[in-house]
C-alpha atoms as a PDB file:
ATOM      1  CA  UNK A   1    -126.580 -46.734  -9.010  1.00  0.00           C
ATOM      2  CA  UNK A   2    -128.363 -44.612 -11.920  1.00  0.00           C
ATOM      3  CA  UNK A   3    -131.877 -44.901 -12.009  1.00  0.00           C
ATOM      4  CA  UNK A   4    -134.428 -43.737 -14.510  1.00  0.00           C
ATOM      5  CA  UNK A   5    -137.175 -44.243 -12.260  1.00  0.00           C
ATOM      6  CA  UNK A   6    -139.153 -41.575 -10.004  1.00  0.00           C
ATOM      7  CA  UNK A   7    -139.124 -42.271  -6.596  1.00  0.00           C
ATOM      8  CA  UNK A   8    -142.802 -42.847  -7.167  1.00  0.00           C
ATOM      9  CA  UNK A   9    -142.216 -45.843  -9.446  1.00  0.00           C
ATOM     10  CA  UNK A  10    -139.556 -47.340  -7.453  1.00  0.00           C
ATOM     11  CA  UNK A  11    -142.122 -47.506  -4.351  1.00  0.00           C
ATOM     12  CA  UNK A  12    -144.883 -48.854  -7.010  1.00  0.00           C
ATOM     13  CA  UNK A  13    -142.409 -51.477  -8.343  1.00  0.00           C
ATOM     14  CA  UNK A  14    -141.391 -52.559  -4.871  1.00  0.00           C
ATOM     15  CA  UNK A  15    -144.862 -52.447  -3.227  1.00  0.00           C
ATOM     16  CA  UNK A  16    -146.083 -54.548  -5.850  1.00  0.00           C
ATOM     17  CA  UNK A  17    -143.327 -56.947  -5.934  1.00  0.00           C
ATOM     18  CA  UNK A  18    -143.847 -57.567  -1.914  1.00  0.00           C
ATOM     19  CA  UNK A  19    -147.299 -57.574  -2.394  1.00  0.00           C
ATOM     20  CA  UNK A  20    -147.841 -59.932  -5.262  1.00  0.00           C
ATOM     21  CA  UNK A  21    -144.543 -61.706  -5.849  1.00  0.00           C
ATOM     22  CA  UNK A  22    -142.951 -62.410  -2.534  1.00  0.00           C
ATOM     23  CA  UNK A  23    -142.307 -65.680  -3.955  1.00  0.00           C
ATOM     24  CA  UNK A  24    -140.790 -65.314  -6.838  1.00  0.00           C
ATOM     25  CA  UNK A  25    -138.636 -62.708  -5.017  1.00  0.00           C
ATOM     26  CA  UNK A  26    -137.423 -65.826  -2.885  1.00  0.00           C
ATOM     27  CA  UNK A  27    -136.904 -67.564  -6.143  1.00  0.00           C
ATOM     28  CA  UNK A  28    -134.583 -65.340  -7.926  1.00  0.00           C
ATOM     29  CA  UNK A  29    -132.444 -64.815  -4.650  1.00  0.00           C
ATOM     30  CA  UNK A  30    -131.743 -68.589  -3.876  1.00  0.00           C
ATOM     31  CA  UNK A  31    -130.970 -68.914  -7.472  1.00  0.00           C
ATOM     32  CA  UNK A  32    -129.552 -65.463  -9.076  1.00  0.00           C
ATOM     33  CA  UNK A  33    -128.097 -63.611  -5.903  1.00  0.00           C
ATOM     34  CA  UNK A  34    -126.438 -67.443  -4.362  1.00  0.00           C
ATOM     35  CA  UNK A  35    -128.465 -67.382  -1.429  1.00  0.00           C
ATOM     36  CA  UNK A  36    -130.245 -71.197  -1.453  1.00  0.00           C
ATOM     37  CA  UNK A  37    -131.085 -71.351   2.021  1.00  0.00           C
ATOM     38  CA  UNK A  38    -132.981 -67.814   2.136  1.00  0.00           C
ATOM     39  CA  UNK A  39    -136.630 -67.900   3.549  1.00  0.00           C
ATOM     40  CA  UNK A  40    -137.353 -64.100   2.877  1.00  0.00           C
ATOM     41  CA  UNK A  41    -136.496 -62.007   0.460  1.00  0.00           C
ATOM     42  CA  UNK A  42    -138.502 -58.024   0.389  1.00  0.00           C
ATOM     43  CA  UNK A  43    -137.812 -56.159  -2.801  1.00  0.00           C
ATOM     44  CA  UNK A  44    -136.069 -53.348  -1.240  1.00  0.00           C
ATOM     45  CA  UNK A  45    -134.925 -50.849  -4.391  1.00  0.00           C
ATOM     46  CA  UNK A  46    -135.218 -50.924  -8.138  1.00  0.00           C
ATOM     47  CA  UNK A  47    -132.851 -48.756 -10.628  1.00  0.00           C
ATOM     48  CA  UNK A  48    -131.445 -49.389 -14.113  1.00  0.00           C
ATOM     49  CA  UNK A  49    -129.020 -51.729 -13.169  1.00  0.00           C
ATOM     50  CA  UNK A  50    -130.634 -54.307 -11.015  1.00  0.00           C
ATOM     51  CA  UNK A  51    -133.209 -55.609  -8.285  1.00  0.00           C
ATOM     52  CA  UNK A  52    -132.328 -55.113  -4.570  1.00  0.00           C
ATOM     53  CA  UNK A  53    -133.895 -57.348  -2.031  1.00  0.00           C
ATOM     54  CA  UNK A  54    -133.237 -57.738   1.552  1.00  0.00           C
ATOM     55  CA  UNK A  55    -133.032 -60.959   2.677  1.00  0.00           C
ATOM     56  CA  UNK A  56    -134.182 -62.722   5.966  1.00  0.00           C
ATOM     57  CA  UNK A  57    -134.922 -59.804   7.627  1.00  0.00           C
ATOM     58  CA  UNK A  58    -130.822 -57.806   6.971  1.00  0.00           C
ATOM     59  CA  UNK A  59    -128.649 -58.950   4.623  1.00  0.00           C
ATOM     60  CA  UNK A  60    -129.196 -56.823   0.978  1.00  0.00           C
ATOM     61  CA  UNK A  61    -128.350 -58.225  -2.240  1.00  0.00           C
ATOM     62  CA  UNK A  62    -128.025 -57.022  -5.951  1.00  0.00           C
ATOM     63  CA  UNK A  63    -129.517 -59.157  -9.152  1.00  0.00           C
ATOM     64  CA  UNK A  64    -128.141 -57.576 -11.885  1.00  0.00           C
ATOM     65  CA  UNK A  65    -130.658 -57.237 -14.662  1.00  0.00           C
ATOM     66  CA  UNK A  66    -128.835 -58.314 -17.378  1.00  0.00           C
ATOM     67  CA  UNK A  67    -128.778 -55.038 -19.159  1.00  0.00           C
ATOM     68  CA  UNK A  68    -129.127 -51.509 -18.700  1.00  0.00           C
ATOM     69  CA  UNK A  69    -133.099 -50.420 -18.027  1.00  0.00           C
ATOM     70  CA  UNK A  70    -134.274 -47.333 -19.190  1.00  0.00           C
ATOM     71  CA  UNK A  71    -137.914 -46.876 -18.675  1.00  0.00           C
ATOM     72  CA  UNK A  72    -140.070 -48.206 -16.287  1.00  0.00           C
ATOM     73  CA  UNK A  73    -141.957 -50.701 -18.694  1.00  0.00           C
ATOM     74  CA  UNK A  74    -138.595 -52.267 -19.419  1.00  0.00           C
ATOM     75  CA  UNK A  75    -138.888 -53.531 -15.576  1.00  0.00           C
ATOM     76  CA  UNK A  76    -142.064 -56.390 -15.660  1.00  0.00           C
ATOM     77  CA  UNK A  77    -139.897 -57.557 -18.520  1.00  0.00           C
ATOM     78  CA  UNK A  78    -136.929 -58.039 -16.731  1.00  0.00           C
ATOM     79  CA  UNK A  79    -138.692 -59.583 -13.380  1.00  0.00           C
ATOM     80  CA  UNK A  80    -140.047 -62.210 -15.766  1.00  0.00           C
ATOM     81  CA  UNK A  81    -136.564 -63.115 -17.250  1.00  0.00           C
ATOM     82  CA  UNK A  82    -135.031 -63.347 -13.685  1.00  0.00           C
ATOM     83  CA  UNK A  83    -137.949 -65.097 -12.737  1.00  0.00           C
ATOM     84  CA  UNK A  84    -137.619 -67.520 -15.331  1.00  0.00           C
ATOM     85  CA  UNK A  85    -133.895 -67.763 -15.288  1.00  0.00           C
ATOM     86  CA  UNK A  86    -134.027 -68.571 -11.193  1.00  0.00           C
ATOM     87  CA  UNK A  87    -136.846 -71.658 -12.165  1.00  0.00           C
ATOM     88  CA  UNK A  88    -134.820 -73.454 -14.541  1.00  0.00           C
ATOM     89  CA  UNK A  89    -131.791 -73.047 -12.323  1.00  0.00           C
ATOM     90  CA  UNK A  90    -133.652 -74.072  -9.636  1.00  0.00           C
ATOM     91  CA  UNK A  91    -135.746 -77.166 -11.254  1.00  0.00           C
ATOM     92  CA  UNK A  92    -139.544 -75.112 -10.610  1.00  0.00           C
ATOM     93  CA  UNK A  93    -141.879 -75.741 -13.322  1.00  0.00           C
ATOM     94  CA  UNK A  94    -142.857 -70.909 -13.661  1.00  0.00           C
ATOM     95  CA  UNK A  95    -146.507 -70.570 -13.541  1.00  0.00           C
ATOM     96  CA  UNK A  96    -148.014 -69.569 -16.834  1.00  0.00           C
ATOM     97  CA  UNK A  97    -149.098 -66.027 -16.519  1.00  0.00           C
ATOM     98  CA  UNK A  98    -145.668 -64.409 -16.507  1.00  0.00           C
END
């Protein structure tokens, strides 16, 4: 697991996923990592490969990205894709900001 990320931005990325986007995190795991009947998910690590979350308080899973990230402004991007991608899947109507 390569990451171009400092340790800095991985704990920004994360903090602000928990903080702001718990729900979407829940989201993309019941759709993207096959976990449906989740009822946490906390990101847990970032790096150029994919989003780590750990779910229900233990279990960690991967959601592969798609493609290779190499800066950290490639990484809203991405969450909004996955994001996206786990609402259709999953029949939600995405809120408009993303």
């Amino acid at each position: 697991m390569s990451t171009p990320f400092t340790p800095d931005a991985v704990e920004a990325i994360k903090r602000h996923m928990n903080d702001d986007h718990a729900g979407d995190s829940l989201l993309i795991v019941r759709a993207l990592a096959g976990r449906p009947s989740a009822t946490t998910a906390v990101t847990s690590d970032v790096d150029a490969e994919a989003i780590e979350f750990t779910i229900d308080g233990g279990e960690r899973v991967r959601v592969p990205w798609g493609e290779t990230l190499t800066e950290r402004a490639q990484v809203r991007k991405a969450v909004v894709t996955l994001y996206r991608r786990a609402c259709a899947d999953l029949g939600v109507t995405p809120r408009g900001e993303h």
